[in-house]
N, C-alpha and C. Protein backbone atom coordinates (compact mmCIF):
# COMPACT_ATOMS: atom_id res chain seq x y z
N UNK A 1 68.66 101.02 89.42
CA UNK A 1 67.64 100.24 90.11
C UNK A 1 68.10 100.07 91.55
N UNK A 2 67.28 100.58 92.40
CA UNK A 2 67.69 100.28 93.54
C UNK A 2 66.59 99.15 94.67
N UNK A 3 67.10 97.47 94.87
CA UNK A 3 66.61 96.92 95.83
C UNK A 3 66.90 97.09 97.24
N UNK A 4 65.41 96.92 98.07
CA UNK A 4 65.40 96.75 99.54
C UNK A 4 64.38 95.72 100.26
N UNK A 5 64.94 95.39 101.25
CA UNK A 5 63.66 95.24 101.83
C UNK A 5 63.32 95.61 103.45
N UNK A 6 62.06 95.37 103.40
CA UNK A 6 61.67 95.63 104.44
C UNK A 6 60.97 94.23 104.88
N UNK A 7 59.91 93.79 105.09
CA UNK A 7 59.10 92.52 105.51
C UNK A 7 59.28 91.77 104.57
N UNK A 8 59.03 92.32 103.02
CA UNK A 8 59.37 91.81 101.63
C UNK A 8 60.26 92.79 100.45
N UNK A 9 61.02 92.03 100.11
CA UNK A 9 61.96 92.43 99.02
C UNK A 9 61.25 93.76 98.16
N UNK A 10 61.36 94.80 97.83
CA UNK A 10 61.14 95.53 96.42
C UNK A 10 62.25 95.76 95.84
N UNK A 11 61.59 96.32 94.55
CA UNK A 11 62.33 97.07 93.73
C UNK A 11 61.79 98.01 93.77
N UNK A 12 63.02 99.33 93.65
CA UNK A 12 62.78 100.69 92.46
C UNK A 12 63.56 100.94 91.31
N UNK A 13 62.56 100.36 90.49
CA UNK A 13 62.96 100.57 89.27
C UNK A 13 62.55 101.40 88.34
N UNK A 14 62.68 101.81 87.34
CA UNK A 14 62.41 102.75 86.35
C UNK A 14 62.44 102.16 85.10
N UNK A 15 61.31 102.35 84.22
CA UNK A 15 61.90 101.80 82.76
C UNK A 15 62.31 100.32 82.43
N UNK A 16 61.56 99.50 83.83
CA UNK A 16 61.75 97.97 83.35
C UNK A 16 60.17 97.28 84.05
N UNK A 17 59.64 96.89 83.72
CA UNK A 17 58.31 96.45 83.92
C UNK A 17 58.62 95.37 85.37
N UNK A 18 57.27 96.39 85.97
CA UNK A 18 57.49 95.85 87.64
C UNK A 18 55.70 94.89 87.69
N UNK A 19 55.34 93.88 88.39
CA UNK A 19 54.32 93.68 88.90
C UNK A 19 54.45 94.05 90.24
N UNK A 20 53.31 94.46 90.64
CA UNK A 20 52.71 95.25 92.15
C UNK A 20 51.03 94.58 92.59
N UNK A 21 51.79 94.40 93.85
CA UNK A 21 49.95 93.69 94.44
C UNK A 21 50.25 94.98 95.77
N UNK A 22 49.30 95.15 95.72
CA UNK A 22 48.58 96.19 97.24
C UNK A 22 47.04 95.50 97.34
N UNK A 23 46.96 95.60 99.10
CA UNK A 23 45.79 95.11 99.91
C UNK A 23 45.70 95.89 100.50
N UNK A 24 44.10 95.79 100.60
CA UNK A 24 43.43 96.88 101.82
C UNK A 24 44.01 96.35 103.55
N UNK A 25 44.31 97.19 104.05
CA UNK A 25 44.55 97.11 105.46
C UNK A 25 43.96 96.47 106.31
N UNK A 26 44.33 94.87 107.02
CA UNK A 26 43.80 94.30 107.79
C UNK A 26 42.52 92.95 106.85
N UNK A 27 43.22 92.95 105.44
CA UNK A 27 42.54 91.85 104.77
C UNK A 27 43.33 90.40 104.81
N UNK A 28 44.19 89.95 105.50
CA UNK A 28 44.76 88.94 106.01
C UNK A 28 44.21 88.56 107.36
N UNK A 29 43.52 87.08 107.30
CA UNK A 29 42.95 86.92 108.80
C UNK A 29 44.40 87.32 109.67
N UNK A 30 44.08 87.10 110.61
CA UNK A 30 45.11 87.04 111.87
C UNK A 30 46.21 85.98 112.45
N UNK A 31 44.73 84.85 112.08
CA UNK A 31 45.28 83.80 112.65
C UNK A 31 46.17 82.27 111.33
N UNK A 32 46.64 83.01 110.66
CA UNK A 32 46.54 82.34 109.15
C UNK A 32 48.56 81.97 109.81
N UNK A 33 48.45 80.84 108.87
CA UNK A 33 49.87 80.24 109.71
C UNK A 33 50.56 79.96 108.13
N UNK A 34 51.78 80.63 108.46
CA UNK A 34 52.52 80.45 106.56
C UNK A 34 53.81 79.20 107.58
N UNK A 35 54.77 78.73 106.67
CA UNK A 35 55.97 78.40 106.88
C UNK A 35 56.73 79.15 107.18
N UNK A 36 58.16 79.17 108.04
CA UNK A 36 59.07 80.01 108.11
C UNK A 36 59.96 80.24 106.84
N UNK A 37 59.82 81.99 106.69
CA UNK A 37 60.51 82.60 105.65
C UNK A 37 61.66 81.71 104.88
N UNK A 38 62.83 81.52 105.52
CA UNK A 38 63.55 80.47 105.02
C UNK A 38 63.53 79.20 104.40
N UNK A 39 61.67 78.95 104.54
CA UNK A 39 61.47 77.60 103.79
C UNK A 39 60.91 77.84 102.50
N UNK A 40 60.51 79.39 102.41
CA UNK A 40 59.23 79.53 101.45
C UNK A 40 59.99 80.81 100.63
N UNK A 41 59.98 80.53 99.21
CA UNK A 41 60.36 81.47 98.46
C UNK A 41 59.13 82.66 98.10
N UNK A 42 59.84 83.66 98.04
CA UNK A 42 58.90 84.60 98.10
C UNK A 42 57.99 84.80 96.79
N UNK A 43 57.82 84.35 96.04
CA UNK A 43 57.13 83.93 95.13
C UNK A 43 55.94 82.97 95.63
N UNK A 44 56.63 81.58 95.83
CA UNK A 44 55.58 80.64 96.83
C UNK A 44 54.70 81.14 97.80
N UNK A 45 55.24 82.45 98.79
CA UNK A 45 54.26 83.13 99.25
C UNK A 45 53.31 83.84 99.00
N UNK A 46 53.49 84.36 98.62
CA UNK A 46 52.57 85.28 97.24
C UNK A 46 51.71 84.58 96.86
N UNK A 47 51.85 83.20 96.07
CA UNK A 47 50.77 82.40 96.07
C UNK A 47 49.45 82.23 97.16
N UNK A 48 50.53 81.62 98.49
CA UNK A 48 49.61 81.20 99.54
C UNK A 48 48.59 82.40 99.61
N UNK A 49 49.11 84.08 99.83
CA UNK A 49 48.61 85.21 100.14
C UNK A 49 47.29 85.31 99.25
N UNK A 50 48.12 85.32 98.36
CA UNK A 50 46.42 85.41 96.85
C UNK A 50 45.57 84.57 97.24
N UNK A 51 45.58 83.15 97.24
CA UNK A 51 44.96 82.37 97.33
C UNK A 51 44.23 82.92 98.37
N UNK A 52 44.40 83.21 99.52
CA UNK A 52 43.35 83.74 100.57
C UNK A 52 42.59 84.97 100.93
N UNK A 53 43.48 86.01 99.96
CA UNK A 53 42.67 86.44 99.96
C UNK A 53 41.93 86.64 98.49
N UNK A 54 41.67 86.21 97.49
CA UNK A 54 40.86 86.03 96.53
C UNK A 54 39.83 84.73 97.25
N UNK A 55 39.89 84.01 98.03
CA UNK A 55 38.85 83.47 98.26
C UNK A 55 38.26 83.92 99.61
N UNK A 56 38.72 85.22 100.29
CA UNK A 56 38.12 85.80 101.39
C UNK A 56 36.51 86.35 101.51
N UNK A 57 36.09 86.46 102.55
CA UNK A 57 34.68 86.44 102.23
C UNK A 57 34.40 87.50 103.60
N UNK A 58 35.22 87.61 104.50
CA UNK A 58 34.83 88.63 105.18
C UNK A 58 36.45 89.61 105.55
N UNK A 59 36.36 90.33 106.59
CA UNK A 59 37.51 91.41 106.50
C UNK A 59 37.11 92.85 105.68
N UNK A 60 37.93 93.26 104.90
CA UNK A 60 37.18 94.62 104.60
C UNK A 60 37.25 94.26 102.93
N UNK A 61 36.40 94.81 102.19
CA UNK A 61 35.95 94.23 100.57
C UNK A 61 35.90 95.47 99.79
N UNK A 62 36.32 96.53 100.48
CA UNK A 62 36.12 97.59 99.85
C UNK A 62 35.81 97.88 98.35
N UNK A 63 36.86 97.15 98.22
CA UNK A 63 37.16 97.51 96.47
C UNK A 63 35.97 96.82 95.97
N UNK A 64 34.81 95.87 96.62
CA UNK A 64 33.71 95.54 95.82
C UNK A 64 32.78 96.41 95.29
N UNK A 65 33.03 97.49 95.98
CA UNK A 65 31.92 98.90 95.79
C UNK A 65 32.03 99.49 94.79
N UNK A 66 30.90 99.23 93.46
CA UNK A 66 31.44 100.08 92.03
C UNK A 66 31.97 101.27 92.44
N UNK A 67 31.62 102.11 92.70
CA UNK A 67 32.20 103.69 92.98
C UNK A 67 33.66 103.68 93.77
N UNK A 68 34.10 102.37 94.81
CA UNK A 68 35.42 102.50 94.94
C UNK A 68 36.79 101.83 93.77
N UNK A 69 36.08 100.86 93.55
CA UNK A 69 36.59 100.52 92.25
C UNK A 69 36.35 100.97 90.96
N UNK A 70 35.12 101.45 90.70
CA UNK A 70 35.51 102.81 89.29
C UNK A 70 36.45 104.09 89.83
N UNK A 71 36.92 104.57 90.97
CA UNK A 71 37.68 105.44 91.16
C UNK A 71 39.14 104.62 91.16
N UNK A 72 39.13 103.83 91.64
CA UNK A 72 40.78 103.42 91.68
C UNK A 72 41.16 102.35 90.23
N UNK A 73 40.08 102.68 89.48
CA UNK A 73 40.58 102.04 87.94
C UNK A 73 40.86 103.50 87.38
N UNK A 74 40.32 104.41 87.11
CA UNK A 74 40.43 105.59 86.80
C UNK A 74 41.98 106.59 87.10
N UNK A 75 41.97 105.80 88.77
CA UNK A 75 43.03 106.55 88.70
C UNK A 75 44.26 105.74 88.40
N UNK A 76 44.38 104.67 88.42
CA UNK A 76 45.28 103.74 87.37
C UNK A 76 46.11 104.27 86.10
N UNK A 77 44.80 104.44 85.26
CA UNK A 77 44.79 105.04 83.83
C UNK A 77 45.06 106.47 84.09
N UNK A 78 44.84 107.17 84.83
CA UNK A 78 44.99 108.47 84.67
C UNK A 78 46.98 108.56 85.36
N UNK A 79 46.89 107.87 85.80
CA UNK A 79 48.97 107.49 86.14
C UNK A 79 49.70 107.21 84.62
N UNK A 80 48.90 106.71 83.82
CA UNK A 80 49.62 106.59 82.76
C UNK A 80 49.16 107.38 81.70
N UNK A 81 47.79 107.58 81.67
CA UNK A 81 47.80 108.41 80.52
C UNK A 81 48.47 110.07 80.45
N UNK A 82 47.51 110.31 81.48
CA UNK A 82 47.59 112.00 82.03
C UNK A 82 48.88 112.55 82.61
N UNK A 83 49.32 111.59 84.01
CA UNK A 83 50.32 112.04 84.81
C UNK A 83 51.85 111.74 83.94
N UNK A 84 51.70 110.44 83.54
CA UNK A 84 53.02 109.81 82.65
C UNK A 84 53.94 109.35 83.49
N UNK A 85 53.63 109.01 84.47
CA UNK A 85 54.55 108.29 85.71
C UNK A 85 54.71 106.95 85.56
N UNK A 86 54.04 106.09 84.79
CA UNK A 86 54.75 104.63 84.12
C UNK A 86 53.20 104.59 83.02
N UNK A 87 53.84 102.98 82.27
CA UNK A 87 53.06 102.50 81.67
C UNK A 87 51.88 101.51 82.21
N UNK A 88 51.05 101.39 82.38
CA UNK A 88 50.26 100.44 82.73
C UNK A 88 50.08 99.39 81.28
N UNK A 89 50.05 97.70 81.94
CA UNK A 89 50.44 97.12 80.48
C UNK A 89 49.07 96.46 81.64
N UNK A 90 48.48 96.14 82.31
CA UNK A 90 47.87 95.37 82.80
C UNK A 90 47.45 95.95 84.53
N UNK A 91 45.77 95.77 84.81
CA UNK A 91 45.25 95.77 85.82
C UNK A 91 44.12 94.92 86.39
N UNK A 92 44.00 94.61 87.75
CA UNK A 92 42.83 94.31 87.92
C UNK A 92 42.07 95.29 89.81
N UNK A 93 41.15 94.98 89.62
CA UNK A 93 40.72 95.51 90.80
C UNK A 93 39.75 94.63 92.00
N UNK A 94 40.44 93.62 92.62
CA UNK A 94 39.93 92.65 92.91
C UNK A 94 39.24 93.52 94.24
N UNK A 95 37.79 92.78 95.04
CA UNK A 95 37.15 92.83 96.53
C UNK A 95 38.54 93.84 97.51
N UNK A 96 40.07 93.27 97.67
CA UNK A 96 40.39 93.29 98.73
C UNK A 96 41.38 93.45 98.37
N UNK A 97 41.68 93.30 97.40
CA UNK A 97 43.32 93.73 96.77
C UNK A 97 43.61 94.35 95.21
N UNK A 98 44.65 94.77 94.70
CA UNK A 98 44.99 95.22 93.40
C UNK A 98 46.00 94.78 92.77
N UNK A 99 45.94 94.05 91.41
CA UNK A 99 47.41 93.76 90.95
C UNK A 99 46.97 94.93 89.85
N UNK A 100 49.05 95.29 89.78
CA UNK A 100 49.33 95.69 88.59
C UNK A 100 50.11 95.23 87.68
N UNK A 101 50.54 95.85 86.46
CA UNK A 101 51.60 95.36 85.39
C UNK A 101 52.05 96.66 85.12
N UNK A 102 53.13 96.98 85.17
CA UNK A 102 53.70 98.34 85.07
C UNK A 102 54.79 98.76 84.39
N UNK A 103 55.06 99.30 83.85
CA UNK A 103 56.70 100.11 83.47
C UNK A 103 56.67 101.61 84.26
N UNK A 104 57.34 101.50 85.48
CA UNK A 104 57.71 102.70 85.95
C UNK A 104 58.16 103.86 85.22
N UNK A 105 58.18 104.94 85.10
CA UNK A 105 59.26 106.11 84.44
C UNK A 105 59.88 106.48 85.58
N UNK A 106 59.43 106.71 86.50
CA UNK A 106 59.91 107.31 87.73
C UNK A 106 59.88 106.36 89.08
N UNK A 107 60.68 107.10 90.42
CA UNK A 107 61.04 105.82 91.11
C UNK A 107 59.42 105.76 91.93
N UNK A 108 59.61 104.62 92.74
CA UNK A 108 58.02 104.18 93.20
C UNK A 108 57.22 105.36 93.96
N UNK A 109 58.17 106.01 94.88
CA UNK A 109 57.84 106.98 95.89
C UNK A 109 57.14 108.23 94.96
N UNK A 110 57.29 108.81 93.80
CA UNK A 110 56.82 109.45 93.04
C UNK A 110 55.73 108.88 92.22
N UNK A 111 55.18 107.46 92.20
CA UNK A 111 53.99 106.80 91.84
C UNK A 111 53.45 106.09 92.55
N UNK A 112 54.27 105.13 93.08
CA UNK A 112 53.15 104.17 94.19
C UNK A 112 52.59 104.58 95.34
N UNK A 113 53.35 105.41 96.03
CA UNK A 113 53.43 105.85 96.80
C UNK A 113 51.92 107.27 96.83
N UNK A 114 52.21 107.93 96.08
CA UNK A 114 50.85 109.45 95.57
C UNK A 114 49.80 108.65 95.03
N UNK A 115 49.88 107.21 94.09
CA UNK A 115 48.69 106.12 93.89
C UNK A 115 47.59 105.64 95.04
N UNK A 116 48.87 105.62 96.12
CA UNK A 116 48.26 104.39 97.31
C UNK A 116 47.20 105.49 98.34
N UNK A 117 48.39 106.82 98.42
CA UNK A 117 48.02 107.59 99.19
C UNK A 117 46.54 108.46 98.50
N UNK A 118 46.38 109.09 97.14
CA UNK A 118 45.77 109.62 96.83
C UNK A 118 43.88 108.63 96.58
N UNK A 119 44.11 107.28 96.36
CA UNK A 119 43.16 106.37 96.48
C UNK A 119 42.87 106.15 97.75
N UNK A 120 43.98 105.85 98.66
CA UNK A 120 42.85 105.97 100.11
C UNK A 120 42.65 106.87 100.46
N UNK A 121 42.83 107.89 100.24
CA UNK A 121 41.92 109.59 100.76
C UNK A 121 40.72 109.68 100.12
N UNK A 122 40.47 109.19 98.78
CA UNK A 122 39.02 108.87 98.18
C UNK A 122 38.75 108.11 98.50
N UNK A 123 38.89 106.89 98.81
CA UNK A 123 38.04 105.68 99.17
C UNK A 123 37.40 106.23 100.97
N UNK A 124 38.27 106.36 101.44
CA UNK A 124 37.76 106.96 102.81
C UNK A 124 36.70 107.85 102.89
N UNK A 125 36.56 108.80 101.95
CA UNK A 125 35.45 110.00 102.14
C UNK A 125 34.41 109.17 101.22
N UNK A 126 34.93 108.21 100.76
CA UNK A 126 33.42 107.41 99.82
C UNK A 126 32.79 106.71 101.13
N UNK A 127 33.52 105.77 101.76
CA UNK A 127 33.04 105.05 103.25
C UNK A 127 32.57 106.07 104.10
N UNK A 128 33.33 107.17 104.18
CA UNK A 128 33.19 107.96 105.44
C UNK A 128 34.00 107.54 106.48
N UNK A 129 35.00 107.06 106.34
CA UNK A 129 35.99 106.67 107.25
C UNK A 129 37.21 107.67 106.95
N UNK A 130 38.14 107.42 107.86
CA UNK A 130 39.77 107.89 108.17
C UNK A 130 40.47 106.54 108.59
N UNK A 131 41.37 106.89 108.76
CA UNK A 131 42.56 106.20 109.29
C UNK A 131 43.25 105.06 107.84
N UNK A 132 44.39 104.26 108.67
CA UNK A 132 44.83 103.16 106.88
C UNK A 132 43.95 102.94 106.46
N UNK A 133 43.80 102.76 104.92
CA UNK A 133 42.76 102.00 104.22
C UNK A 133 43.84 101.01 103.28
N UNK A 134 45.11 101.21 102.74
CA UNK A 134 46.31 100.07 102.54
C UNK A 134 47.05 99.42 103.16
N UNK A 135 46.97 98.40 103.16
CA UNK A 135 48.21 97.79 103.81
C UNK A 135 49.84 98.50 103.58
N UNK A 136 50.81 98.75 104.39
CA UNK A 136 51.68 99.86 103.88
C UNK A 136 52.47 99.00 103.39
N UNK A 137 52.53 98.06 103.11
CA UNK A 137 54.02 97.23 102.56
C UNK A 137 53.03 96.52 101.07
N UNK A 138 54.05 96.45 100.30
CA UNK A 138 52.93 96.74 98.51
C UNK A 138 53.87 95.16 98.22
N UNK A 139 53.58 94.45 97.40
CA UNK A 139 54.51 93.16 97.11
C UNK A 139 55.04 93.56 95.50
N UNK A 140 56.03 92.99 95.48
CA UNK A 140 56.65 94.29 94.04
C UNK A 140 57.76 92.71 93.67
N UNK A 141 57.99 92.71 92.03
CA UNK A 141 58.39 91.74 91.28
C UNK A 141 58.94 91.98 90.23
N UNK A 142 59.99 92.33 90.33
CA UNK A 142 60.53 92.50 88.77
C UNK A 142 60.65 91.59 88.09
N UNK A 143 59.72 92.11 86.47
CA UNK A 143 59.72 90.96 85.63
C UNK A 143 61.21 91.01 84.63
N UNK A 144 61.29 90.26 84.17
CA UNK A 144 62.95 89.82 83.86
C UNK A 144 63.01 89.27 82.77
N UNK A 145 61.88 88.76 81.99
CA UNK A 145 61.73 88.06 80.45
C UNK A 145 60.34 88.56 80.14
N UNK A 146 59.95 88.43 78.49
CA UNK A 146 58.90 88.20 77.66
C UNK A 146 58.00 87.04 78.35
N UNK A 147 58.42 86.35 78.33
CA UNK A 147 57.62 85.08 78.72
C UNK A 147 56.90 84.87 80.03
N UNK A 148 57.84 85.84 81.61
CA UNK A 148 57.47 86.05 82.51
C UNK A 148 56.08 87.25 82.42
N UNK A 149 56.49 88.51 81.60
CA UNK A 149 55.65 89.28 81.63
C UNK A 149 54.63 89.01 80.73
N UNK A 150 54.03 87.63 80.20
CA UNK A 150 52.91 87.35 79.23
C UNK A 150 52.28 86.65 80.43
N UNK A 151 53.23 85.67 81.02
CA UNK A 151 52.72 85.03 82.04
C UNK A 151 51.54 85.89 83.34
N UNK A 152 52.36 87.05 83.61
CA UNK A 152 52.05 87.82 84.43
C UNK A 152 50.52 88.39 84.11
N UNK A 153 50.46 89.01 83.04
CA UNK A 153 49.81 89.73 82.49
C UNK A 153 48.57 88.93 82.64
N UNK A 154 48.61 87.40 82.24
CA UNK A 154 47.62 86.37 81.74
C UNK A 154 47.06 86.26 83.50
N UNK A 155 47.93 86.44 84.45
CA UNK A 155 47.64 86.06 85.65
C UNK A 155 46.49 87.15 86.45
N UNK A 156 47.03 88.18 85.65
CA UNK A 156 46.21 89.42 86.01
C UNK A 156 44.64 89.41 85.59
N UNK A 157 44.60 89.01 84.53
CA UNK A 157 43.41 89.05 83.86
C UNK A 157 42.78 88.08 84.08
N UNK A 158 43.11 87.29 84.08
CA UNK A 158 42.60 85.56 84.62
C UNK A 158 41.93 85.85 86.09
N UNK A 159 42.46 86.65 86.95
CA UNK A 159 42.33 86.84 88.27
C UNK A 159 40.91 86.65 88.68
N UNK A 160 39.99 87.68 88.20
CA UNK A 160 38.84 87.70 88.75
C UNK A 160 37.60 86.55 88.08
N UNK A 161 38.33 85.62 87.17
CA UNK A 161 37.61 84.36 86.82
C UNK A 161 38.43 83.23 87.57
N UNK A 162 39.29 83.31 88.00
CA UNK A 162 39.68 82.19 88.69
C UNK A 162 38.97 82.44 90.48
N UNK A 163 38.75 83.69 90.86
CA UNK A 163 37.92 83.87 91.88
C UNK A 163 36.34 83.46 91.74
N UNK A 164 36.12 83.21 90.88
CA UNK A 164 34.61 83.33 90.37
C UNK A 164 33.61 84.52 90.63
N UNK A 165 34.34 85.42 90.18
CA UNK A 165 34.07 87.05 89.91
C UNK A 165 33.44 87.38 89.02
N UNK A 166 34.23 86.81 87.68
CA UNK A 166 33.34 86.76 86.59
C UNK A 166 33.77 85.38 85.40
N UNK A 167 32.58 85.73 84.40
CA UNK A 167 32.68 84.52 83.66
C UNK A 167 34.40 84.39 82.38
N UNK A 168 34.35 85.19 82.42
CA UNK A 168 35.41 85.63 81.53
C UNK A 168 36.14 86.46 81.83
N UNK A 169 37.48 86.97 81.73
CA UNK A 169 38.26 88.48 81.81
C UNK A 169 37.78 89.58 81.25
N UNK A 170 37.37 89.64 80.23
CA UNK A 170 36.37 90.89 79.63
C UNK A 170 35.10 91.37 80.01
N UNK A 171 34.54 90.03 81.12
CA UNK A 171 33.56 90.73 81.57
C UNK A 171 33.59 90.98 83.04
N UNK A 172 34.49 91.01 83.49
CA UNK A 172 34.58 91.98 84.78
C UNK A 172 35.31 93.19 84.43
N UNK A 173 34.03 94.20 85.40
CA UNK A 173 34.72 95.69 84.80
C UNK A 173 35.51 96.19 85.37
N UNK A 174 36.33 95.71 86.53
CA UNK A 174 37.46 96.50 87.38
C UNK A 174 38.76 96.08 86.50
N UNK A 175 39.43 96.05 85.31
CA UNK A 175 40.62 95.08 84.90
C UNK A 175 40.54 95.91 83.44
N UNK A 176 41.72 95.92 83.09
CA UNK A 176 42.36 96.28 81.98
C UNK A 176 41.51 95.23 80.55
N UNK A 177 41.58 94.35 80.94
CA UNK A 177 40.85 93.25 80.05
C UNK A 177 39.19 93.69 79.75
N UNK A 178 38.79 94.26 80.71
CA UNK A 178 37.18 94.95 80.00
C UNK A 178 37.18 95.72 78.73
């Protein structure tokens, strides 16, 4: 397992169940004011982050577009079924961002990385745009217990009813829970 960071901590891990959030590029207002790093555990941030943008309402929403979000659920499942580059234990496909639940097989650069890149080359020719469509820095969490990764999982699915997305987890169709 090898950790780094860059703005925020990752892991590359293999063979131990990772959570992953990726955002579309430029879905954080600008002017949004956190605490200094040293006060705020990076967990605690993560919070603040979700929180704004699951209740964002303008910026870019891409992922609201059935056709961009039936392609980047698809290709989710097709990472685990087809390619075999980890397990997917959990997804959702929120307006402006993506969580996952994962067991890597291989290191990130051989999945997250051909994930992030191969979804914004489709999402772009769906818009008709070029240039980023991800934010390049992905927020990554190694889970470390049973109890963390039930937690996780529950957080995932919960996601788009705690946005008021939908009424239930099963009935929003971007998420593992449909």
């Amino acid at each position: 397992m090898r950790h780094y960071e860059r703005r925020l901590p990752h892991w590359d891990t293999t063979d131990q169940p990772l959570f992953v959030t990726f955002r579309l590029h430029g879905s954080l207002p600008r002017n949004r004011v956190f605490p200094p790093a040293a006060l705020v555990s990076a967990g605690k941030a993560f919070v603040a982050v979700d929180r704004i943008l699951d209740a964002s309402t303008t910026g870019p929403l891409f992922l609201r577009r059935p056709e961009i979000a039936a392609m980047l659920a698809a290709a989710l499942r097709h990472g685990d079924w087809a390619l075999h580059r980890y397990e997917l234990h959990a997804f959702v496909v929120m307006p402006n961002h993506v969580h996952l639940l994962a067991t890597p097989h291989v290191p990130a650069t051989k999945w997250l990385g051909p994930l992030k890149g191969f979804t914004a080359h489709q999402a772009n020719l769906l818009v008709g745009a070029h240039g980023p469509f991800w934010q390049d820095e992905s927020y990554d969490h190694l889970v470390r217990s049973d109890t963390e990764f039930d937690r996780i999982r529950a957080y995932i699915q919960q996601n788009p009813v705690k946005a008021g997305l939908a009424p239930t987890p099963g009935q929003f169709p971007w998420s593992s829970a449909s």
